[in-house]
N, C-alpha and C. Protein backbone atom coordinates (compact mmCIF):
# COMPACT_ATOMS: atom_id res chain seq x y z
N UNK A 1 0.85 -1.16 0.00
CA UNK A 1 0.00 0.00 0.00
C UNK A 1 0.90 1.23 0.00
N UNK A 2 0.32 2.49 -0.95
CA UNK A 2 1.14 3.13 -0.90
C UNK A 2 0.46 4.52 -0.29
N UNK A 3 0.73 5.26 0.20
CA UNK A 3 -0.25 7.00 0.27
C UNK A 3 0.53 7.67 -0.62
N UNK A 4 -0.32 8.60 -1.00
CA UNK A 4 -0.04 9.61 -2.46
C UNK A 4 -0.54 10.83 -1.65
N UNK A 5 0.24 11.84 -1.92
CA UNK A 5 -0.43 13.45 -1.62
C UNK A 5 -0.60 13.50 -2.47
N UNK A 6 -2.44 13.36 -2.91
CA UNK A 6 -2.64 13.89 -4.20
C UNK A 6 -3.32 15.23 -4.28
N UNK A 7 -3.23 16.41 -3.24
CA UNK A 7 -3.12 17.56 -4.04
C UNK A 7 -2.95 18.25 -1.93
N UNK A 8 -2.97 19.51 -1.61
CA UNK A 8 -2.51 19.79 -0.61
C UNK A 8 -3.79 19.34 0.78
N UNK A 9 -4.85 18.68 0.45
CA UNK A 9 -5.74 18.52 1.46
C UNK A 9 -6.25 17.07 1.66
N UNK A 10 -5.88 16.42 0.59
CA UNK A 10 -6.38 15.04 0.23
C UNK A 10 -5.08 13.80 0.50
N UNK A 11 -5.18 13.18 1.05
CA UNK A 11 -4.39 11.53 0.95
C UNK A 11 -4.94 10.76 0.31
N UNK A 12 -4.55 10.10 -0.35
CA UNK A 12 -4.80 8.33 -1.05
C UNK A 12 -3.81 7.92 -1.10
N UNK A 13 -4.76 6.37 -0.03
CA UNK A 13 -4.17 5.08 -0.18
C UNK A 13 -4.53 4.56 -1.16
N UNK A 14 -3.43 3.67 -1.96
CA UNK A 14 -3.53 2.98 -2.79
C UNK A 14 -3.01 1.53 -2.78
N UNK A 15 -3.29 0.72 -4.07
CA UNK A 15 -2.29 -0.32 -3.81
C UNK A 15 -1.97 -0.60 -5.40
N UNK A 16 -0.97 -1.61 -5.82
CA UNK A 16 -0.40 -1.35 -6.95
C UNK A 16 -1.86 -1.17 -8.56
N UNK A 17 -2.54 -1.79 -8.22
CA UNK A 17 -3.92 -1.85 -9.10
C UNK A 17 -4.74 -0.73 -8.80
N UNK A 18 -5.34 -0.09 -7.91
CA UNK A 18 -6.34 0.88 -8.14
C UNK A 18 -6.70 1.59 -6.33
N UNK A 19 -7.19 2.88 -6.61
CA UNK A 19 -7.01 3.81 -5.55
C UNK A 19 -7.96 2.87 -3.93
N UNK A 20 -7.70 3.10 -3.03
CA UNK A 20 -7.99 2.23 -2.10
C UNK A 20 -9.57 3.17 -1.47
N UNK A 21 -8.85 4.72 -1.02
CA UNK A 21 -9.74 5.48 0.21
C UNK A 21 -8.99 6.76 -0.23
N UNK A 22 -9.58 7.92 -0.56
CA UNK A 22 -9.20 9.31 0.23
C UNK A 22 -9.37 9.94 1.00
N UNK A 23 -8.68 10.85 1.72
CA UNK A 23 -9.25 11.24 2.75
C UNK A 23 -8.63 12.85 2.79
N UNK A 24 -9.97 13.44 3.14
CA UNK A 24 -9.50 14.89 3.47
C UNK A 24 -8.69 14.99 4.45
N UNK A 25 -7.78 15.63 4.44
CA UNK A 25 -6.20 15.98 5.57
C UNK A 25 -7.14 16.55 6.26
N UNK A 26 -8.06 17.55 6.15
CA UNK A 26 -8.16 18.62 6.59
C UNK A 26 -9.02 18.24 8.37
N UNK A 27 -9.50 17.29 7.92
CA UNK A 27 -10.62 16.43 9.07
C UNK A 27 -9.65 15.80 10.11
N UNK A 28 -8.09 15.81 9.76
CA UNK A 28 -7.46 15.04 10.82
C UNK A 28 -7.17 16.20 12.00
N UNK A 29 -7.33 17.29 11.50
CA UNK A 29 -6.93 18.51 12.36
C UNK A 29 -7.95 19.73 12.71
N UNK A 30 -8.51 19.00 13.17
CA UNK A 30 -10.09 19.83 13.38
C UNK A 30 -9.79 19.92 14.93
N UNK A 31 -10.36 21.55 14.92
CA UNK A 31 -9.98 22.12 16.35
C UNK A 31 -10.92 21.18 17.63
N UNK A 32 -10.46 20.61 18.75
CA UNK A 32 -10.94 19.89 19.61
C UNK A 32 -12.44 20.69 19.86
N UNK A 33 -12.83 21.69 20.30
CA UNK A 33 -13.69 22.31 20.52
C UNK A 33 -14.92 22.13 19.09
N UNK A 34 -14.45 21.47 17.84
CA UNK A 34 -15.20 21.58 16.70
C UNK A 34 -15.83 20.27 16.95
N UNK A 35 -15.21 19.14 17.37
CA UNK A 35 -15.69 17.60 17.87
C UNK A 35 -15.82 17.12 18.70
N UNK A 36 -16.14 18.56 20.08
CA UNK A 36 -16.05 17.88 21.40
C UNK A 36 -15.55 17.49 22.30
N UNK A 37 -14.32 17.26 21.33
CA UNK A 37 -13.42 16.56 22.74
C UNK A 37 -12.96 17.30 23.76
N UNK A 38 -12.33 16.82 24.78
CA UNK A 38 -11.78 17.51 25.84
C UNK A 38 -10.61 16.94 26.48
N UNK A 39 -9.79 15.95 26.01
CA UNK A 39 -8.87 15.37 25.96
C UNK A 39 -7.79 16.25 25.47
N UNK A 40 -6.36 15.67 26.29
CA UNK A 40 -5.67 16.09 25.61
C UNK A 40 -4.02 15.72 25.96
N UNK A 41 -3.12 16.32 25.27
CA UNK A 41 -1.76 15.37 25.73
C UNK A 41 -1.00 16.33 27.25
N UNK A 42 -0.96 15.40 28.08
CA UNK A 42 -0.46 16.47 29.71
C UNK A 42 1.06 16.00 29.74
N UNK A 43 1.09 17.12 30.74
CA UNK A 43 2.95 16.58 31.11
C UNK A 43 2.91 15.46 32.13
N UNK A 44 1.66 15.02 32.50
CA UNK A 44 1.74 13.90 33.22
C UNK A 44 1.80 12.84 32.20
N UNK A 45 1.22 12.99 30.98
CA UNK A 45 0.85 11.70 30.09
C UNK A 45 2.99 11.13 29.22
N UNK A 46 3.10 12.97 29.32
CA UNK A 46 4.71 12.47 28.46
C UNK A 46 5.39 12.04 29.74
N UNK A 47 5.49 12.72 30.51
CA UNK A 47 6.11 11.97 31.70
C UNK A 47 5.98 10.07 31.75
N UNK A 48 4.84 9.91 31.76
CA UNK A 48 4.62 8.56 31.38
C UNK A 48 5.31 7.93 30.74
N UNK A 49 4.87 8.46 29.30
CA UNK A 49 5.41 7.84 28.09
C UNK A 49 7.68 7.73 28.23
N UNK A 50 7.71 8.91 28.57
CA UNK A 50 9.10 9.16 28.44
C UNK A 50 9.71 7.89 30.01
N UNK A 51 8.90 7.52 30.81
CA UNK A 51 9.48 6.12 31.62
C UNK A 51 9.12 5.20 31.22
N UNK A 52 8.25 4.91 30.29
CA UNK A 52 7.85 3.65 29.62
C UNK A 52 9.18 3.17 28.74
N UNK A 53 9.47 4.51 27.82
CA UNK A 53 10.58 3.82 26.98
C UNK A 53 11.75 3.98 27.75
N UNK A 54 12.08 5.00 28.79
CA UNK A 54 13.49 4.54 29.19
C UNK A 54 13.65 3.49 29.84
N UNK A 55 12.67 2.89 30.58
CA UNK A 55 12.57 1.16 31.06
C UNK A 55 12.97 0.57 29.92
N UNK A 56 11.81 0.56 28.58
CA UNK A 56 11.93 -0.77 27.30
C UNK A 56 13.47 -0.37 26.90
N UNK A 57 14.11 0.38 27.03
CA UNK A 57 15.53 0.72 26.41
C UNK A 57 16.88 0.57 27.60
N UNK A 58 16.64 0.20 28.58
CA UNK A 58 17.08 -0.59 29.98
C UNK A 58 16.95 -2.00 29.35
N UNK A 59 15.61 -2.08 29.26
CA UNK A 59 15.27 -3.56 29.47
C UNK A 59 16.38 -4.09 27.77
N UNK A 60 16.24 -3.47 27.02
CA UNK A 60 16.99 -3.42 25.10
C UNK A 60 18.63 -3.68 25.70
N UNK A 61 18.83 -2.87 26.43
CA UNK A 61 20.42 -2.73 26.63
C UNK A 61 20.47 -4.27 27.87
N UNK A 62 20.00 -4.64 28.12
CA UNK A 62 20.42 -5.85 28.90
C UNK A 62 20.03 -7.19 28.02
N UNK A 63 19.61 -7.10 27.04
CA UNK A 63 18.76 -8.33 26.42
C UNK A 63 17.85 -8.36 26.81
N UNK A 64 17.41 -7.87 27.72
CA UNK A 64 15.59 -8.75 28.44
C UNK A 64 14.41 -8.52 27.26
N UNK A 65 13.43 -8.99 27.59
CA UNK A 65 12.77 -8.67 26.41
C UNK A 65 11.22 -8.43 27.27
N UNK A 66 10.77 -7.23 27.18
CA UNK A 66 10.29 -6.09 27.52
C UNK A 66 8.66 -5.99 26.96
N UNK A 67 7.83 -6.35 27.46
CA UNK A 67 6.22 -7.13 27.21
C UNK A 67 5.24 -5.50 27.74
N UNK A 68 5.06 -4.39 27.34
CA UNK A 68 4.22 -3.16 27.42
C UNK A 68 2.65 -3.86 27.93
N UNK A 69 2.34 -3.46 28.68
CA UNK A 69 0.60 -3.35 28.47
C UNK A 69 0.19 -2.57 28.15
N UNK A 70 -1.09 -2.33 27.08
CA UNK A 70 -1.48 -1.47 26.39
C UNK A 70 -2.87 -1.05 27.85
N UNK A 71 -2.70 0.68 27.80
CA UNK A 71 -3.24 1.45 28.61
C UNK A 71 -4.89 0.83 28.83
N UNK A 72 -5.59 0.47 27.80
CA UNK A 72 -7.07 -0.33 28.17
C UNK A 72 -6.71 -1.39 29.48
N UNK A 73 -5.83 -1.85 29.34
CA UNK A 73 -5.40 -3.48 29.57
C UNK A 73 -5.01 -3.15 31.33
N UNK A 74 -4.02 -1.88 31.48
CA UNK A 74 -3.46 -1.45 32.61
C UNK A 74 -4.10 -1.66 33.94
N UNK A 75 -4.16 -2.54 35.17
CA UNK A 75 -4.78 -2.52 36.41
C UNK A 75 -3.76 -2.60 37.31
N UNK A 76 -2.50 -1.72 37.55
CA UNK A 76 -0.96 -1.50 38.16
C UNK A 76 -0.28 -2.33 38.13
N UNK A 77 0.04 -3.40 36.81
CA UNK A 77 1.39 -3.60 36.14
C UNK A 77 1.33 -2.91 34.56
N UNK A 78 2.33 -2.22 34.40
CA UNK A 78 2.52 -1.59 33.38
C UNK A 78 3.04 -2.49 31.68
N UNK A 79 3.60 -3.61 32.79
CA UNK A 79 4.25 -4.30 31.35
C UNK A 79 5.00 -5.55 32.46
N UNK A 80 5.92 -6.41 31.50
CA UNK A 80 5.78 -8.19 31.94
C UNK A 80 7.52 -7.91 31.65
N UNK A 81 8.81 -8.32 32.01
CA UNK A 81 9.62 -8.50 32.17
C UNK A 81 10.53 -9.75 31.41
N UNK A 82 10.69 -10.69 30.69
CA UNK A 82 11.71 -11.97 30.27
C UNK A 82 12.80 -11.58 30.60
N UNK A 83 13.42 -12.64 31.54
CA UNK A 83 14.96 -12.21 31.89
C UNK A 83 15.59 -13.35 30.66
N UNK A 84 16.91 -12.91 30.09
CA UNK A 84 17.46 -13.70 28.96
C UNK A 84 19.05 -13.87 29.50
N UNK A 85 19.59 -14.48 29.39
CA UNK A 85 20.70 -14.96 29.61
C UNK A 85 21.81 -14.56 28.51
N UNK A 86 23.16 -14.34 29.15
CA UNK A 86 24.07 -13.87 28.22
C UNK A 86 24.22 -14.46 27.02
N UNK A 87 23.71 -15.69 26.84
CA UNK A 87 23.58 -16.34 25.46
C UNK A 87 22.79 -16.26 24.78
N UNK A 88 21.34 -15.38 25.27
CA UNK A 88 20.74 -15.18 24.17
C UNK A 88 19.24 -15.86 24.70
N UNK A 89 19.59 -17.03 25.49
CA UNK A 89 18.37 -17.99 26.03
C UNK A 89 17.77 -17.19 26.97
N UNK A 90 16.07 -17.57 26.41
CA UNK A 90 15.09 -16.83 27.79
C UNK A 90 15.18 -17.85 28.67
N UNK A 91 15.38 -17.28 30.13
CA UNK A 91 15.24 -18.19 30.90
C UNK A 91 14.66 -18.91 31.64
N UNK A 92 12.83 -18.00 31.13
CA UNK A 92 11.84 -18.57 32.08
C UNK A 92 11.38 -17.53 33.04
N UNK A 93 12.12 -17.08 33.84
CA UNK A 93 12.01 -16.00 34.63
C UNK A 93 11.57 -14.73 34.11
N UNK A 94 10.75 -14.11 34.77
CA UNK A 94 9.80 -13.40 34.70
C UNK A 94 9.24 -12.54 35.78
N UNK A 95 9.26 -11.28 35.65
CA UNK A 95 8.66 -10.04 36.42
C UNK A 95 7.91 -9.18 36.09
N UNK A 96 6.89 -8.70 36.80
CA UNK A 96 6.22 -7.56 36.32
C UNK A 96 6.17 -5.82 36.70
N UNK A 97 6.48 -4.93 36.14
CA UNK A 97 6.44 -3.70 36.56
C UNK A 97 5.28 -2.71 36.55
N UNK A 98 5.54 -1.73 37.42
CA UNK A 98 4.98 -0.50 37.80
C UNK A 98 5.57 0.56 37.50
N UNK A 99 5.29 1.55 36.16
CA UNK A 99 6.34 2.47 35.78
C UNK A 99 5.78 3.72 36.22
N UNK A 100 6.53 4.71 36.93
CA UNK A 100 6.30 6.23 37.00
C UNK A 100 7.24 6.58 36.81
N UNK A 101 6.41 8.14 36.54
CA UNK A 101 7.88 9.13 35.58
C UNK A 101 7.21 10.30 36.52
N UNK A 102 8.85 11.23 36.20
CA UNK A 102 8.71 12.60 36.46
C UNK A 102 9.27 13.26 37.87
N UNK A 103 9.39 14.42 37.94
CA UNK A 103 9.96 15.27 39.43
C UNK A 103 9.23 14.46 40.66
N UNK A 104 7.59 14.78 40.30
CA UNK A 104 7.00 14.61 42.21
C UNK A 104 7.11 13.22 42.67
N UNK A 105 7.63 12.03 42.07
CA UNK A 105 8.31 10.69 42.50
C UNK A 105 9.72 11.05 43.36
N UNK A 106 10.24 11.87 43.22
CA UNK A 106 11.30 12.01 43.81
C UNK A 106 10.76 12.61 45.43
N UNK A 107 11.95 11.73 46.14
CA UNK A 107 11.76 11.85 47.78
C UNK A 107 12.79 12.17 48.55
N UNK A 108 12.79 12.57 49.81
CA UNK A 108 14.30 12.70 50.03
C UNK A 108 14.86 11.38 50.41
N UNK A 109 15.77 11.02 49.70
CA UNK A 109 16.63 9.67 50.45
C UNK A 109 16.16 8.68 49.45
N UNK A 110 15.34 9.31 48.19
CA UNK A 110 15.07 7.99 46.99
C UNK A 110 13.81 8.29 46.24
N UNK A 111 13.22 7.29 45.44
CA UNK A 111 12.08 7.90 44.87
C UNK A 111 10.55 6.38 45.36
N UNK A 112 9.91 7.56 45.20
CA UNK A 112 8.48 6.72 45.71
C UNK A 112 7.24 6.75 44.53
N UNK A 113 6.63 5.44 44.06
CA UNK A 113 5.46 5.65 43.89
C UNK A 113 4.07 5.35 44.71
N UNK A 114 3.30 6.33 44.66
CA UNK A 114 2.16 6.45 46.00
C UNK A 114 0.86 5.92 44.73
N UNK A 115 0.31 4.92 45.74
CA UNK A 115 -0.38 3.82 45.49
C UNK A 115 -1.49 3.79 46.32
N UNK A 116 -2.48 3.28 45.65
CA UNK A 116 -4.02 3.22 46.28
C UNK A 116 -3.73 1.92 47.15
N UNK A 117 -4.32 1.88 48.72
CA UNK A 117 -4.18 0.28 49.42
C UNK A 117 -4.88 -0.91 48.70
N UNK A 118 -5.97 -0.83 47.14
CA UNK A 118 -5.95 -1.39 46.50
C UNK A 118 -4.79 -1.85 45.62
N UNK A 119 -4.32 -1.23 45.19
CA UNK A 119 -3.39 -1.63 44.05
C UNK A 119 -1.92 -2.34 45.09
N UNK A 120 -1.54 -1.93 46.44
CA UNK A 120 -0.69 -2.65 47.25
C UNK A 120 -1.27 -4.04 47.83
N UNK A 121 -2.80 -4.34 47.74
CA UNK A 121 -2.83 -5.27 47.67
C UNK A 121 -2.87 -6.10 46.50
N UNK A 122 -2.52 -5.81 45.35
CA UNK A 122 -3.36 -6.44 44.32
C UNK A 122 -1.79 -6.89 44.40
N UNK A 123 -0.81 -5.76 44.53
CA UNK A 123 0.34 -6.24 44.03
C UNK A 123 0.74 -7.55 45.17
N UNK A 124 0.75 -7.75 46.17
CA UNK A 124 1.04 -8.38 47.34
C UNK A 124 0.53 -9.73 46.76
N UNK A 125 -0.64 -9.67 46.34
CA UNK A 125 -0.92 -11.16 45.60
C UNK A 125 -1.30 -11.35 44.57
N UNK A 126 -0.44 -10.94 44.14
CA UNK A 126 0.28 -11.08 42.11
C UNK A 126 1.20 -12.90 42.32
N UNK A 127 1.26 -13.06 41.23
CA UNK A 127 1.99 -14.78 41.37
C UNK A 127 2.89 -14.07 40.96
N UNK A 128 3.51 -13.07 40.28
CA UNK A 128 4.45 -12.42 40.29
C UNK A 128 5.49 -11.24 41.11
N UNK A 129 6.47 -11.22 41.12
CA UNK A 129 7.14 -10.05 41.90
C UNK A 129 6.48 -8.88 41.11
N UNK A 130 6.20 -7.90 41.70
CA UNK A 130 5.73 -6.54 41.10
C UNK A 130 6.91 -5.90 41.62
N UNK A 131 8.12 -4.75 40.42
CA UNK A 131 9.10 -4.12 40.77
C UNK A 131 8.69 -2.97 40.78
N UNK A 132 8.52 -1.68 41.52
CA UNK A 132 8.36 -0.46 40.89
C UNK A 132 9.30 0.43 40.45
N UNK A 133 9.49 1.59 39.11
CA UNK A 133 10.54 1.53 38.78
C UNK A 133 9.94 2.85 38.59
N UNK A 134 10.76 3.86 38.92
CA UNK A 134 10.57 5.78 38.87
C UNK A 134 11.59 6.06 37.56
N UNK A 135 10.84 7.07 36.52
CA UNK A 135 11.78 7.41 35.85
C UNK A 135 12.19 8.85 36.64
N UNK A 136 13.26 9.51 36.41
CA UNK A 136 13.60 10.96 37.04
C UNK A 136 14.06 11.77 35.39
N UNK A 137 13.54 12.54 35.35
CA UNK A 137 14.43 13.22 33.54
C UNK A 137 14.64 14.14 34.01
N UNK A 138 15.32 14.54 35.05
CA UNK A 138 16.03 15.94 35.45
C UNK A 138 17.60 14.74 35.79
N UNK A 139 17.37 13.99 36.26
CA UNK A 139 18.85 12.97 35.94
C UNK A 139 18.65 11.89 35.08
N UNK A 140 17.78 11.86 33.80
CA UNK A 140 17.97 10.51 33.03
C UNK A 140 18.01 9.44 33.73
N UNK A 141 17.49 9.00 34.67
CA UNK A 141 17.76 7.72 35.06
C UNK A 141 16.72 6.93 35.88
N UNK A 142 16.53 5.75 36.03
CA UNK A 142 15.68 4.47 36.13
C UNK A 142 16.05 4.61 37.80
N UNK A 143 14.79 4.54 38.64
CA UNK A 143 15.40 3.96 40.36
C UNK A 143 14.31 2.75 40.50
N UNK A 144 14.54 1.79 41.52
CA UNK A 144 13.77 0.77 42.36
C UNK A 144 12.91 1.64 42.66
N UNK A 145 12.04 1.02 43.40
CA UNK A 145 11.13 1.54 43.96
C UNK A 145 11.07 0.81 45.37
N UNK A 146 11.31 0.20 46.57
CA UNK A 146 11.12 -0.77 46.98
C UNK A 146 9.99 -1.52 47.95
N UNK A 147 9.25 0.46 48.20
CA UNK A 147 7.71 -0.03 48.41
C UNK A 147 6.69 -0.56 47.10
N UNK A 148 7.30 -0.73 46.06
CA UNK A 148 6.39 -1.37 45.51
C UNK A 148 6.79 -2.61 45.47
N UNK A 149 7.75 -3.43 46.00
CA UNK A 149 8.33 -4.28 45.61
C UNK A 149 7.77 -5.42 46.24
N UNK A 150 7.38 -6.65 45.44
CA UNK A 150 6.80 -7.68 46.30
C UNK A 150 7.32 -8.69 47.33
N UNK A 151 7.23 -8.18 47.84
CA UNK A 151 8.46 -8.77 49.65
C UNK A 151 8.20 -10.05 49.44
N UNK A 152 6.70 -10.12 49.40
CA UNK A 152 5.82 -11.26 50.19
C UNK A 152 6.10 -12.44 49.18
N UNK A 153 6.36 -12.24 48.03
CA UNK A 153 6.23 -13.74 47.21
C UNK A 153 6.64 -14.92 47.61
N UNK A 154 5.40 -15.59 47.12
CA UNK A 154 5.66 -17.02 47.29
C UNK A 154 5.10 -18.07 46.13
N UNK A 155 5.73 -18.81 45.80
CA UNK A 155 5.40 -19.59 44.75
C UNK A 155 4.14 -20.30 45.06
N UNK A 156 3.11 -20.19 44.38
CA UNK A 156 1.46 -21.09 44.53
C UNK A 156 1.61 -22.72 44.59
């Protein structure tokens, strides 16, 4: 499939035989207030986003291989952990995380994420370790968390 700008307001998809869909550009950028919405992108949401990938790019630089939950899906694990071995082999092992980003995680003496006594219990009896992991982007860098951390595990 290919898209064509075929003139300054219009897209078409195509495919090698004949035109697929056009679509007016102009409808992708319609002022929020014209369709209602009231949504919108916060510095809490990039904050997010910007510890999501410096985890998956932690997790890239060690081999692990790095399982996202998509935001519908989210009930406080963020994403699933594969630990892989210097050879390349998964090893079976497996963790799940809790990602926050941003300044107000930071504490004195370390960083904290603050949690509903639901979600500390949910994590407490997870069959998994739940790690929590703070991004900071005033120092680039990944911390533990270790109140989120599942003390209690025990194999079922």
């Amino acid at each position: 499939m290919k898209v064509l700008v075929s003139s300054r307001s219009w897209l078409t998809f195509t495919t090698a035989e004949e035109p697929l869909v056009s679509i007016m550009v102009g409808t992708w950028w319609a002022r929020p207030s014209a369709i209602g919405a009231t949504m919108g992108v916060t510095d809490s949401w990039v904050a997010g986003r910007e510890a999501v990938l410096a985890f998956e790019r932690f997790c890239l630089d060690h081999r692990w291989v790095f399982h996202e939950v998509p935001g519908h899906a989210d009930f406080g694990k963020d994403g699933y952990v594969d630990l892989v071995e210097a050879s390349g082999a998964v090893t079976g092992g497996c963790f799940s995380v809790q990602i926050k980003g941003g300044r107000s995680r930071r504490r004195a003496g370390g960083y904290r994420i603050d949690a509903s006594e639901n979600n500390r219990r949910q994590w407490a009896a997870s069959t998994l370790p739940v790690i929590g992991i703070v991004w900071d982007p005033d120092h680039s860098s990944l911390h533990w968390d270790g109140s989120v951390s599942h003390a209690e595990y025990r194999r079922p």
